[in-house]
Protein backbone atom coordinates (compact mmCIF):
# COMPACT_ATOMS: atom_id res chain seq x y z
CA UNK A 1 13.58 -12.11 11.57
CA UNK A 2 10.88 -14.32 10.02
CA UNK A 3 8.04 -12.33 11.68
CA UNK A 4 9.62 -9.17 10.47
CA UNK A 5 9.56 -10.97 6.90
CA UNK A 6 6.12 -11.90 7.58
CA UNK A 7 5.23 -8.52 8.14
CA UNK A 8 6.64 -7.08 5.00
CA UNK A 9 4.38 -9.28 3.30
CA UNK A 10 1.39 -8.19 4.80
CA UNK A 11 2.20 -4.85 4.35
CA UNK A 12 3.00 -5.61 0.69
CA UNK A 13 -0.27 -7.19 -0.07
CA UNK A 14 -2.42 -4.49 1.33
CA UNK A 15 -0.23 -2.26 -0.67
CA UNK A 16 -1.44 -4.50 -3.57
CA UNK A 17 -4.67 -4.25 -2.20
CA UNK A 18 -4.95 -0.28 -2.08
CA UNK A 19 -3.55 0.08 -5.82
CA UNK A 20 -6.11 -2.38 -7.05
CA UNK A 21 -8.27 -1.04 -5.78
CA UNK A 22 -7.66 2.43 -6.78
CA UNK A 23 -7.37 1.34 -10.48
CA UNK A 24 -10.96 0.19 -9.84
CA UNK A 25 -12.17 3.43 -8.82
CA UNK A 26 -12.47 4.59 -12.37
CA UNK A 27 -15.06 1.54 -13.01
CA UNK A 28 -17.50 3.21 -10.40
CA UNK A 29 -20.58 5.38 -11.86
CA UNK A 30 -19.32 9.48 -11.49
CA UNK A 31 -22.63 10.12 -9.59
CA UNK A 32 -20.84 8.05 -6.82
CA UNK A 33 -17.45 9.22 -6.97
CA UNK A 34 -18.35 12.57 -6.51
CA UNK A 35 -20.60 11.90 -3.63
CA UNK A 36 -17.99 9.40 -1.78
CA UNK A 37 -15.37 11.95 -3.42
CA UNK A 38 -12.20 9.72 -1.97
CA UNK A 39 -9.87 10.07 -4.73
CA UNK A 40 -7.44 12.24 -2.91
CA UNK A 41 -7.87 9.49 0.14
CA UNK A 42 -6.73 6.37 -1.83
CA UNK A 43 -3.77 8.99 -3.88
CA UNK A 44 -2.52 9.85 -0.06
CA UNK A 45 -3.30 6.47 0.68
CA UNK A 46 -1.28 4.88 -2.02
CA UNK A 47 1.78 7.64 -1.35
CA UNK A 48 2.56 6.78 2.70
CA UNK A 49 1.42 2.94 2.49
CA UNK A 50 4.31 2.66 -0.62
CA UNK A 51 6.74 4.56 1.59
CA UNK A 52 6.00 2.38 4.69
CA UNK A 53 6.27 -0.87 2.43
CA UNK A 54 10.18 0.48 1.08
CA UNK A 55 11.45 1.19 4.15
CA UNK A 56 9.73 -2.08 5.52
CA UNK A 57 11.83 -3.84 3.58
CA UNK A 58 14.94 -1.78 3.40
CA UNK A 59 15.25 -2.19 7.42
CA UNK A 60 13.91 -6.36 6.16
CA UNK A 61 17.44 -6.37 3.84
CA UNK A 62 19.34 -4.16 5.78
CA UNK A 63 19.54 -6.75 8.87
CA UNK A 64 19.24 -9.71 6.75
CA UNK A 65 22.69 -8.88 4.86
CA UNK A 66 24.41 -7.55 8.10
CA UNK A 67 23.53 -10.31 10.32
């Protein structure tokens, strides 16, 4: 259960991660955003890496309160 925990934390922290650095995007000249054009990426990005963090630690709760 501890490297499950672990785990969750990883995953939480790269979650982190992605949403930092997609509220950095906007700090990046235009010229390069529209040439690297990745906005949708980091949105899709930010979407199933939230989703996989909740249910990381729904399944993390879920078997820590029935066990």
């Amino acid at each position: 259960m501890n490297i499950f925990l672990y785990i969750c934390i990883i995953i939480s922290a790269f979650n982190i991660f992605i949403f930092a650095y997609a509220y950095s995007l906007k700090f990046f000249p235009i010229k390069w955003r529209k040439k690297v054009n990745q906005d949708t990426l980091v949105g899709m990005a930010i979407i199933f890496f939230t989703m996989l963090t909740m249910f990381a630690w729904i399944i993390y709760f879920y078997y820590k309160l029935n066990i």
